[in-house]
Each structure stands twice: as C-alpha cells, then as structure tokens.
C-alpha atoms as a PDB file:
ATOM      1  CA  UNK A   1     -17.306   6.222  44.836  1.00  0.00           C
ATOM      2  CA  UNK A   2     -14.664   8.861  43.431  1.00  0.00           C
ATOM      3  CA  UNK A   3     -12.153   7.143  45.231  1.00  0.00           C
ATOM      4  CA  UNK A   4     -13.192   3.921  43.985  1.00  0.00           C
ATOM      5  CA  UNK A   5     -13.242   5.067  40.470  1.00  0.00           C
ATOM      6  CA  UNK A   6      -9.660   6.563  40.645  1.00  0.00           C
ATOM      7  CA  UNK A   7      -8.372   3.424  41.893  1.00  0.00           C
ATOM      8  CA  UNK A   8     -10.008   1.724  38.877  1.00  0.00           C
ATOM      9  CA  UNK A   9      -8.451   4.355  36.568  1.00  0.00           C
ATOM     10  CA  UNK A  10      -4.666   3.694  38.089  1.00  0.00           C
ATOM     11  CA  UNK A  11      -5.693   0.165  37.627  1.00  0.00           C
ATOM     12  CA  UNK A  12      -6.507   0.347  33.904  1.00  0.00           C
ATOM     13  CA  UNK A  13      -3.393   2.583  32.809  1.00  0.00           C
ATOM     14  CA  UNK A  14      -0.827   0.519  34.352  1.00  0.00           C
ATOM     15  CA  UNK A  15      -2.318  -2.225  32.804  1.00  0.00           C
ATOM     16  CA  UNK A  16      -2.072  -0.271  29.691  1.00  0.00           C
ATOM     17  CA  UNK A  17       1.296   0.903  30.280  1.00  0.00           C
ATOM     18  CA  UNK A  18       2.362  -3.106  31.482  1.00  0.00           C
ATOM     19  CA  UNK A  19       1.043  -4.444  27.860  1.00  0.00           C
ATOM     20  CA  UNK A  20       2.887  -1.315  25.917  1.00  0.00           C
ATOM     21  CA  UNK A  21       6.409  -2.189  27.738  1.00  0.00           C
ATOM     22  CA  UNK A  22       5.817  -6.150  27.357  1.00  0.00           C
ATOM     23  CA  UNK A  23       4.909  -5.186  23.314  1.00  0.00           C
ATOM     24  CA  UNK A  24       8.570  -2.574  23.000  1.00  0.00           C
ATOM     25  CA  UNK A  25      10.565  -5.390  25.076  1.00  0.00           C
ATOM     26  CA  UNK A  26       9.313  -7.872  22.943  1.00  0.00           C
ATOM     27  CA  UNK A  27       9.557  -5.588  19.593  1.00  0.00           C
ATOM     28  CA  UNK A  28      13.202  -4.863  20.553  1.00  0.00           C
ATOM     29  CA  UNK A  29      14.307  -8.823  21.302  1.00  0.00           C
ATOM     30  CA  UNK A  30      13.177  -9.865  17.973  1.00  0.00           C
ATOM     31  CA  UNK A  31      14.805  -6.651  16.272  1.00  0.00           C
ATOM     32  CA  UNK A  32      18.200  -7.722  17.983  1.00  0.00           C
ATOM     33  CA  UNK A  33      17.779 -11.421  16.890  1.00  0.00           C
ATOM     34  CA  UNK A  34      16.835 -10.614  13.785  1.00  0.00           C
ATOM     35  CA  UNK A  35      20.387  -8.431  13.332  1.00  0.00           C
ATOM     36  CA  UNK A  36      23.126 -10.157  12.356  1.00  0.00           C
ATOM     37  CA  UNK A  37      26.970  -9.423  14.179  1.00  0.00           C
ATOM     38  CA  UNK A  38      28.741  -6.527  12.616  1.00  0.00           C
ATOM     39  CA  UNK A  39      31.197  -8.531  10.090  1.00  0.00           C
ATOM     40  CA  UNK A  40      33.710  -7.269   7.359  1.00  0.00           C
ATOM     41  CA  UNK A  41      32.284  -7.128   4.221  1.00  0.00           C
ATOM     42  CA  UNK A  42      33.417  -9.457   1.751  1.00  0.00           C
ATOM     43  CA  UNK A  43      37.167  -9.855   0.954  1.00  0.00           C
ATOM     44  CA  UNK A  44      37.416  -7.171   3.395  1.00  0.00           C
ATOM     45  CA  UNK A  45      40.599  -7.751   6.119  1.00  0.00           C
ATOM     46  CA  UNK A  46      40.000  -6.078   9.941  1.00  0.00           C
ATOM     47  CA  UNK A  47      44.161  -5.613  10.053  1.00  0.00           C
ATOM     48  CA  UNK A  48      43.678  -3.815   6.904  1.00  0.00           C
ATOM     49  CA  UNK A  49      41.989  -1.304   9.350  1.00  0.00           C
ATOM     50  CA  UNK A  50      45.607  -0.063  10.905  1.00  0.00           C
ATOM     51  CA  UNK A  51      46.727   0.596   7.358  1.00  0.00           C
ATOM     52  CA  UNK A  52      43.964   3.260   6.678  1.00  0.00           C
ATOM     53  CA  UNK A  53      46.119   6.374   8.483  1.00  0.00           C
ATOM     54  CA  UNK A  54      49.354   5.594   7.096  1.00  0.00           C
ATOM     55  CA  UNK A  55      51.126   7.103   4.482  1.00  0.00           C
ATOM     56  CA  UNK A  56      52.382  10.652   3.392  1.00  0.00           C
ATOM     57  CA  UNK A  57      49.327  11.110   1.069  1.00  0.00           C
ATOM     58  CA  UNK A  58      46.986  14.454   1.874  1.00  0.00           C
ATOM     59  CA  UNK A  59      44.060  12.201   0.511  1.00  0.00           C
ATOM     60  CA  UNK A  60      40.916  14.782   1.613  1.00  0.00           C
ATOM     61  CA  UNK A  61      43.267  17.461   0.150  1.00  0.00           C
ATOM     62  CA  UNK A  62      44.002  16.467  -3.223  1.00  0.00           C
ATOM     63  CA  UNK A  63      40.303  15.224  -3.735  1.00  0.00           C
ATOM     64  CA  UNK A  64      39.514  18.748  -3.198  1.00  0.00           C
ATOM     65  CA  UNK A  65      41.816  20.325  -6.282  1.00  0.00           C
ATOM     66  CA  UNK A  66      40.376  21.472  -9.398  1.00  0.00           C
ATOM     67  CA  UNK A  67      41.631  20.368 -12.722  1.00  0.00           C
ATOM     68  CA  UNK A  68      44.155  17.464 -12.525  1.00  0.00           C
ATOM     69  CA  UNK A  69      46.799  16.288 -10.413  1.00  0.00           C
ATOM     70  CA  UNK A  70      50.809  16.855 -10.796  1.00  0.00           C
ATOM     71  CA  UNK A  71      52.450  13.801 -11.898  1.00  0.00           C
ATOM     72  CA  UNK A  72      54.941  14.154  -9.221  1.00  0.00           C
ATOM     73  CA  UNK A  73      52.360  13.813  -6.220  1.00  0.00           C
ATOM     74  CA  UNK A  74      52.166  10.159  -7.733  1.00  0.00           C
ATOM     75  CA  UNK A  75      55.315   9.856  -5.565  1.00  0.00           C
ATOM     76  CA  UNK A  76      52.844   9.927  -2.094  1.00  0.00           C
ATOM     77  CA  UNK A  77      52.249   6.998  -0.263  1.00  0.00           C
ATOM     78  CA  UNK A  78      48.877   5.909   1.225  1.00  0.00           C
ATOM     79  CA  UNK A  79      47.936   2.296   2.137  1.00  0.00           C
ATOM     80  CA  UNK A  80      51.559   1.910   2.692  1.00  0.00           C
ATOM     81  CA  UNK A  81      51.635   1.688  -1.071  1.00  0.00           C
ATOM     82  CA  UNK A  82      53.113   4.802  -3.989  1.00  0.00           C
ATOM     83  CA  UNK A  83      49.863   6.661  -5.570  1.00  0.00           C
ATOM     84  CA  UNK A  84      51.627   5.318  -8.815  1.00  0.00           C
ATOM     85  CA  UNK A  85      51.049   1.974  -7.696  1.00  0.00           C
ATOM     86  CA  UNK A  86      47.041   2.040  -6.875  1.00  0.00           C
ATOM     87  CA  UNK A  87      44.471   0.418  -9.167  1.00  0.00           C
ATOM     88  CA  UNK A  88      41.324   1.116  -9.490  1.00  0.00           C
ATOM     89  CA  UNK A  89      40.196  -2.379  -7.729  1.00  0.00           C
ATOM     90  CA  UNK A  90      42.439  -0.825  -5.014  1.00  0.00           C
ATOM     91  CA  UNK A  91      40.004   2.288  -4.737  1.00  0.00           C
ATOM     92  CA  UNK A  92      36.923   0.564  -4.990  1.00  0.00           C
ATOM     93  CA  UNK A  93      38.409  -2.196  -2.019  1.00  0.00           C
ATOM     94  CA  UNK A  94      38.933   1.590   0.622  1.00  0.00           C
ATOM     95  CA  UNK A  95      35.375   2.146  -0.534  1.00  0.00           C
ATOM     96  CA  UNK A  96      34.383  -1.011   1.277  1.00  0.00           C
ATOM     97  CA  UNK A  97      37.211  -0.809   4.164  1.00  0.00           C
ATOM     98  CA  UNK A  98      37.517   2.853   5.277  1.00  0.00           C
ATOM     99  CA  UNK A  99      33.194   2.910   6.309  1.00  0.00           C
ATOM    100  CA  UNK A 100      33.595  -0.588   7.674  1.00  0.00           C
ATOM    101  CA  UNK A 101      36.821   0.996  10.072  1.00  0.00           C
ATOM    102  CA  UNK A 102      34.401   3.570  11.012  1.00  0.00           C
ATOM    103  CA  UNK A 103      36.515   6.383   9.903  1.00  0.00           C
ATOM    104  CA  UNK A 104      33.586   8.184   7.999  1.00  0.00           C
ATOM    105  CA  UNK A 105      30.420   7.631   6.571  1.00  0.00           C
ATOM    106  CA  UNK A 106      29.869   5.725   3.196  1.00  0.00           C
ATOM    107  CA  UNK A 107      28.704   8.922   1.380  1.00  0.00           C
ATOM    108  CA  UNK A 108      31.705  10.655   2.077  1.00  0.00           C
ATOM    109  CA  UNK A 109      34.417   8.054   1.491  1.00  0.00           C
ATOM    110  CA  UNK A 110      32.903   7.343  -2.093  1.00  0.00           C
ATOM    111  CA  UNK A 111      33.160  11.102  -2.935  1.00  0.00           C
ATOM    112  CA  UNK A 112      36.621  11.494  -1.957  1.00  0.00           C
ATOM    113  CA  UNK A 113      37.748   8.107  -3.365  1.00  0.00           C
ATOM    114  CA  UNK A 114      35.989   8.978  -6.560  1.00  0.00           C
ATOM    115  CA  UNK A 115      37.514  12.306  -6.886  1.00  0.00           C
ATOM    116  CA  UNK A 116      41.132  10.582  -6.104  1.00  0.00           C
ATOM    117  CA  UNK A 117      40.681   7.578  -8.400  1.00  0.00           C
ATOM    118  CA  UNK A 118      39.921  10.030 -11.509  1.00  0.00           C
ATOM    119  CA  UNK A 119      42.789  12.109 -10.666  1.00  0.00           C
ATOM    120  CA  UNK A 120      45.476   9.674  -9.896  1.00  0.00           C
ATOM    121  CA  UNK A 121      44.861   7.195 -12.810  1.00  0.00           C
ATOM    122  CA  UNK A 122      45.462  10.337 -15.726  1.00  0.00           C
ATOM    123  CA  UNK A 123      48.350  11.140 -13.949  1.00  0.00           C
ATOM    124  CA  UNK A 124      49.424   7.662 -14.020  1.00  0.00           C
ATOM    125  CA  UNK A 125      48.334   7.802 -17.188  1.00  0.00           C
ATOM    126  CA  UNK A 126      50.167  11.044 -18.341  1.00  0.00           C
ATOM    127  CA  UNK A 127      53.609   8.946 -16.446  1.00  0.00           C
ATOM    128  CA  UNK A 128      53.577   6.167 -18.467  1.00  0.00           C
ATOM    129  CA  UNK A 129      53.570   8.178 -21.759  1.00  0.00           C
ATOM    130  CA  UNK A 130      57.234   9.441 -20.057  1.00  0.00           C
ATOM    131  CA  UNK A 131      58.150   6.265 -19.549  1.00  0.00           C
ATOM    132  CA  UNK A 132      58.010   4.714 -22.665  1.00  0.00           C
ATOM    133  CA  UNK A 133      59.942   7.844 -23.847  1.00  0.00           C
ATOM    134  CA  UNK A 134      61.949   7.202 -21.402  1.00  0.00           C
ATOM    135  CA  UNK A 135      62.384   3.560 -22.076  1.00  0.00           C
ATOM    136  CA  UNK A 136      62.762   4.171 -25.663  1.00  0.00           C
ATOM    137  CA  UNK A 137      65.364   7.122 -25.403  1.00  0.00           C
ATOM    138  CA  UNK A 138      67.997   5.088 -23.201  1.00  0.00           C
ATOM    139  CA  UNK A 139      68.090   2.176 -26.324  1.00  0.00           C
ATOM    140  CA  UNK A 140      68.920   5.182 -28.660  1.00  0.00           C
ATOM    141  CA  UNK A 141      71.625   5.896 -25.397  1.00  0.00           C
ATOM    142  CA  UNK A 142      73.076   2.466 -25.827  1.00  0.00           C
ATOM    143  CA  UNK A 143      73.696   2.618 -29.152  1.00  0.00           C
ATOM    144  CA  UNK A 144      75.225   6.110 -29.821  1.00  0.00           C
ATOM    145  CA  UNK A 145      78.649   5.830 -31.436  1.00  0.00           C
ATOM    146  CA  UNK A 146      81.443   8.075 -29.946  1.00  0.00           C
ATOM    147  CA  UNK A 147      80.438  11.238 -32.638  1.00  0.00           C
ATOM    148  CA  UNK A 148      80.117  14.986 -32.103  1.00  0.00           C
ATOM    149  CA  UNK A 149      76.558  14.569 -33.625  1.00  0.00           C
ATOM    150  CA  UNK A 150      76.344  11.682 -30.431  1.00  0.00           C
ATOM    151  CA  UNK A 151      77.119  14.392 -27.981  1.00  0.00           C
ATOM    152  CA  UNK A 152      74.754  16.686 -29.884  1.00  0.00           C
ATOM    153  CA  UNK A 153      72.103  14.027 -29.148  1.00  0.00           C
ATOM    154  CA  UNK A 154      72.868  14.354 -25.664  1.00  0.00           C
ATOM    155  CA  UNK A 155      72.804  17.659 -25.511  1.00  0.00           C
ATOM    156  CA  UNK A 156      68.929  17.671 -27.274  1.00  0.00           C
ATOM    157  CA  UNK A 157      67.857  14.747 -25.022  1.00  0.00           C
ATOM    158  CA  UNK A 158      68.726  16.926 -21.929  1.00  0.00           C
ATOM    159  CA  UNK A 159      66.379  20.174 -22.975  1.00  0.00           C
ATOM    160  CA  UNK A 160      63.509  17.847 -23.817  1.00  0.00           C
ATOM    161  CA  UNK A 161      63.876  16.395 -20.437  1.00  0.00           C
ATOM    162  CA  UNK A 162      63.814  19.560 -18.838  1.00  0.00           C
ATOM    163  CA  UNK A 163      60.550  20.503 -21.071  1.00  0.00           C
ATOM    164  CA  UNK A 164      59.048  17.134 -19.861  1.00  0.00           C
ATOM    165  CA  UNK A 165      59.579  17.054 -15.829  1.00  0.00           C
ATOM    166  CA  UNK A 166      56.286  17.891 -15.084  1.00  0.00           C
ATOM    167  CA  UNK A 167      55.200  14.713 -16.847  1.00  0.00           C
ATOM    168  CA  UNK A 168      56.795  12.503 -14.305  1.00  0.00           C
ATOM    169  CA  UNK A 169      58.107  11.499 -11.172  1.00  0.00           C
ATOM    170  CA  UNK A 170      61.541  13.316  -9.568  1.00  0.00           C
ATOM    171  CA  UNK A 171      62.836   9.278  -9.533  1.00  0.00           C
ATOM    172  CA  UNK A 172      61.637   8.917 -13.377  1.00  0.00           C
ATOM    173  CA  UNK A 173      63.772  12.077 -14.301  1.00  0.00           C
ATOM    174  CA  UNK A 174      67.078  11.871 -12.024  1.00  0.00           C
ATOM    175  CA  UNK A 175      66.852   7.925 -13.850  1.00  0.00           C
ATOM    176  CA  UNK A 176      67.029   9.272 -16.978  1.00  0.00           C
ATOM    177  CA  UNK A 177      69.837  12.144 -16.146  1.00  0.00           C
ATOM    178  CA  UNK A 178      71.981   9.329 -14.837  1.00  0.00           C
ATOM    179  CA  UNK A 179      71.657   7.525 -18.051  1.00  0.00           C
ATOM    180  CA  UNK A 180      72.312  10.907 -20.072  1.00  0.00           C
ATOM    181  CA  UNK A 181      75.783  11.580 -17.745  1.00  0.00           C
ATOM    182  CA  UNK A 182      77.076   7.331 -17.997  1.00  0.00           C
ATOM    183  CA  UNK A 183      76.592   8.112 -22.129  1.00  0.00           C
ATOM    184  CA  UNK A 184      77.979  11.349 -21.724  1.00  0.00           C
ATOM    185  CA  UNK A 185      80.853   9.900 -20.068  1.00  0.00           C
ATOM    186  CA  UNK A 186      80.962   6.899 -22.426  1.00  0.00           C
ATOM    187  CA  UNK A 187      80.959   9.006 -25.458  1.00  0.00           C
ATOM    188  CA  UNK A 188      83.998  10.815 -24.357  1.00  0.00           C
ATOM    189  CA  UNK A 189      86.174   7.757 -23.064  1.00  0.00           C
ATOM    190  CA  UNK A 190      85.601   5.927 -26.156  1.00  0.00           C
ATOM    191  CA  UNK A 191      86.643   8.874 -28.326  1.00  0.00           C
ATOM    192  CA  UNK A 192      89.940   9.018 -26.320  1.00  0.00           C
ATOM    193  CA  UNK A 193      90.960   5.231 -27.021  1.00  0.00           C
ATOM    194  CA  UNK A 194      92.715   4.429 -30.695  1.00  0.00           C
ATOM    195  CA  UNK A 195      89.662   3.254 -32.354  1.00  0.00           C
ATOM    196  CA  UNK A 196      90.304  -1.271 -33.816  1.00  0.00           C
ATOM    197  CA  UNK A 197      87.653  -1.246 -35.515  1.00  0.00           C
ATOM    198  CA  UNK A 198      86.650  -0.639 -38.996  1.00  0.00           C
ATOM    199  CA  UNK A 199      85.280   3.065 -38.689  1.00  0.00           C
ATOM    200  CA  UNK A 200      86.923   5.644 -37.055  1.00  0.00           C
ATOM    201  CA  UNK A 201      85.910   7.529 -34.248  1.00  0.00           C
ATOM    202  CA  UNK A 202      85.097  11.472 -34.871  1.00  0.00           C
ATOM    203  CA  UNK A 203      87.650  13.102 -33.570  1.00  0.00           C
ATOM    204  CA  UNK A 204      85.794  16.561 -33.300  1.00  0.00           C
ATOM    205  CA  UNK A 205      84.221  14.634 -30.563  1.00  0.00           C
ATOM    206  CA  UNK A 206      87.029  16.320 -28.445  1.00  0.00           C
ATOM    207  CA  UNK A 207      85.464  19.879 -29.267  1.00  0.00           C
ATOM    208  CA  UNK A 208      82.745  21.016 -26.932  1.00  0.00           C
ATOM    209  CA  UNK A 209      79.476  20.853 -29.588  1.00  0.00           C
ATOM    210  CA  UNK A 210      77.958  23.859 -27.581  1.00  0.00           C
ATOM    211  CA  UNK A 211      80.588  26.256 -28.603  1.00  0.00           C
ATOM    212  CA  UNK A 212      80.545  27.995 -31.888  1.00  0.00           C
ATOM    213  CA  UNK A 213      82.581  26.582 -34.614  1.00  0.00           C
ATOM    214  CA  UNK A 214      86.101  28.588 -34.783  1.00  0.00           C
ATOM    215  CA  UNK A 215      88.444  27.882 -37.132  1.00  0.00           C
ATOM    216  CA  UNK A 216      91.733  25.698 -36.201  1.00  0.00           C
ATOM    217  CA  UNK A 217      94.221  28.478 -36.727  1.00  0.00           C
ATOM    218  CA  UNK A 218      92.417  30.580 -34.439  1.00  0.00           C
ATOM    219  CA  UNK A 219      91.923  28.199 -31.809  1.00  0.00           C
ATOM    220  CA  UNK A 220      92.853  29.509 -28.330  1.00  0.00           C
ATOM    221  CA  UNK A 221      93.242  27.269 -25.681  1.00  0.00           C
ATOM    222  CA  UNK A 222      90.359  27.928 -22.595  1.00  0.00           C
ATOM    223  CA  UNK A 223      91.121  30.125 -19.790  1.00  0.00           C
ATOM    224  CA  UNK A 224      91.959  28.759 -16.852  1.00  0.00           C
END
C-alpha cells in the first residue's frame, strides 16, 4: 500500500512539474514573439557607432569640472567633429546613439552629455563674443592710414588681445596677430613711399611710438 501510494505521489508531481514547464515554455515563446528585433532608434545610423571613440576630447573628464569650461578646450575633437562645432541637436542625437552602441547605460550618457552640452555651448558662447571683436577690429585694420596714432592703434589692439586670450581659441588669436603684424607691416611700407595723394603721410610714423618723445636735437641714433 505505501509503495503504491509513493508511486502515486511521483506520479502526481511530475505531472505537476510537466504542466509548470509546458506553462514557462509557453510563457517564454510568446514573450520572445511578442519582442521586437533590437533596431536603431529613429534617425539613428549603426556606422555612426565607430565614430563614438574617436576624437581627442576627455568627454567623462570635462563633464566632471566645476564651474565652466576654458574656451580653448573648444579646440577638442569628438565625433570626428571641433567641440566649437557641436549643437545642441548634436548632443541630444549621442543621447540616442552612445546607449544604442552599448557603450553605457542611458542614465549615465544623459548625465555626462548634459553636463557637456551646458558647458560647451557658454564657451561657444563666450567665443563668439571674440569673434565679432575680432571681426570688427580687422575692418578698423583695413582702414588705418599710415599715422603714428595708426601704429599706436596697433600697439593698443595687441595688449587687449593679450587681456582677451582666454576668451578664445589659440587659432582665433594667432588669426588676429597675423592680421596685427600684415598692418604693422603695411603701416610702415606705406609711410616709406612719397605719398600721390592729397594728404600726406605722418612722417613721425618713422619714430618708434613706444619710446618717449625726445627732442630732434637730441636725437641719438640706436645702438647697435
């Protein structure tokens, strides 16, 4: 009887257990029909995937700083494309990508792009204030007249570049130091030819405007 009653009891729990695995293997062929193939989302590019490591940019790094970002790190590349070139459609697209590429998780990539995106668009911001100085100093450049007071100019131009590097790129300043050395140069060749037209080039141009004033009689020639 006990033996007949085990054999009954074997019976009934892999009967059991045969329903259960039917129920799970059944559960689990709907769940997989019912998910659909991993695809990009939309506007989202899979070769965009190889362009996620590229680039000179410490991204996770300069998330991480406090206050804002130096204009100059504008100059970093990442996307294969200059920080001072990114868009905020251009953050919010690696929002979508860089989870997608399975690089990290959603949570984390929206925290660091965030960051980045605030960061990077006032220093872009901050660089385009230089450039339209910029922009609007070389048309004064253009149209200085071969003067000491032109050379003077120069000479002010220069300092207020120097007081303004950290509010752009190295390329935006040595740009505007080339311009300040061809009107430099300029300044001086024109003084040196006999002036045709109606007003007269300054001949004090010839002095150096950085040296104190000294009076002609006293004039020494320069050493060396």
């Amino acid at each position: 009887m006990t033996s007949s009653y085990g054999k009954s009891a074997r019976m009934a729990v892999l009967a059991i257990l045969a329903v259960l695995g039917l129920q799970i293997f059944t559960l689990h062929a709907a769940n997989a029909q019912q998910t659909p193939p991993v695809e990009p989302p939309e506007d989202v590019k899979d070769e965009d995937c190889a362009k996620i490591p590229g680039g000179n940019a410490p991204i996770n790094i300069l998330a991480r700083l406090k206050g804002g970002m130096a204009v100059e790190n504008l100059e970093y590349t990442y996307f294969r494309k200059k920080l001072h070139e990114f868009t905020q459609s251009d953050f919010d697209y690696l929002k979508k990508l860089i989870p997608y590429c399975g690089d990290q998780k959603v949570e984390q990539t929206e925290y660091i792009l965030d960051r980045l995106s605030v960061m990077v668009l006032e220093a872009q911001q901050t660089r385009q204030k230089s450039i339209d100085w910029i922009k609007a100093t070389v048309e004064v450049l253009e149209k200085l007249p071969a003067t000491k007071v032109s050379i003077e100019e120069v000479h002010n131009i220069e300092i207020e570049l120097k007081n303004r590097l950290l509010e752009m790129t190295r390329a935006d300043g040595k740009y505007l130091a080339m311009k300040l050395n061809e009107t430099r140069d300029r300044l001086y060749r024109d003084a040196a030819v006999v002036p045709t037209g109606k007003e007269p080039h300054d001949p004090a141009i010839e002095v150096s405007p950085f040296l104190p004033e000294i009076p002609t009689d006293e004039r020494k020639p320069d050493p060396g």
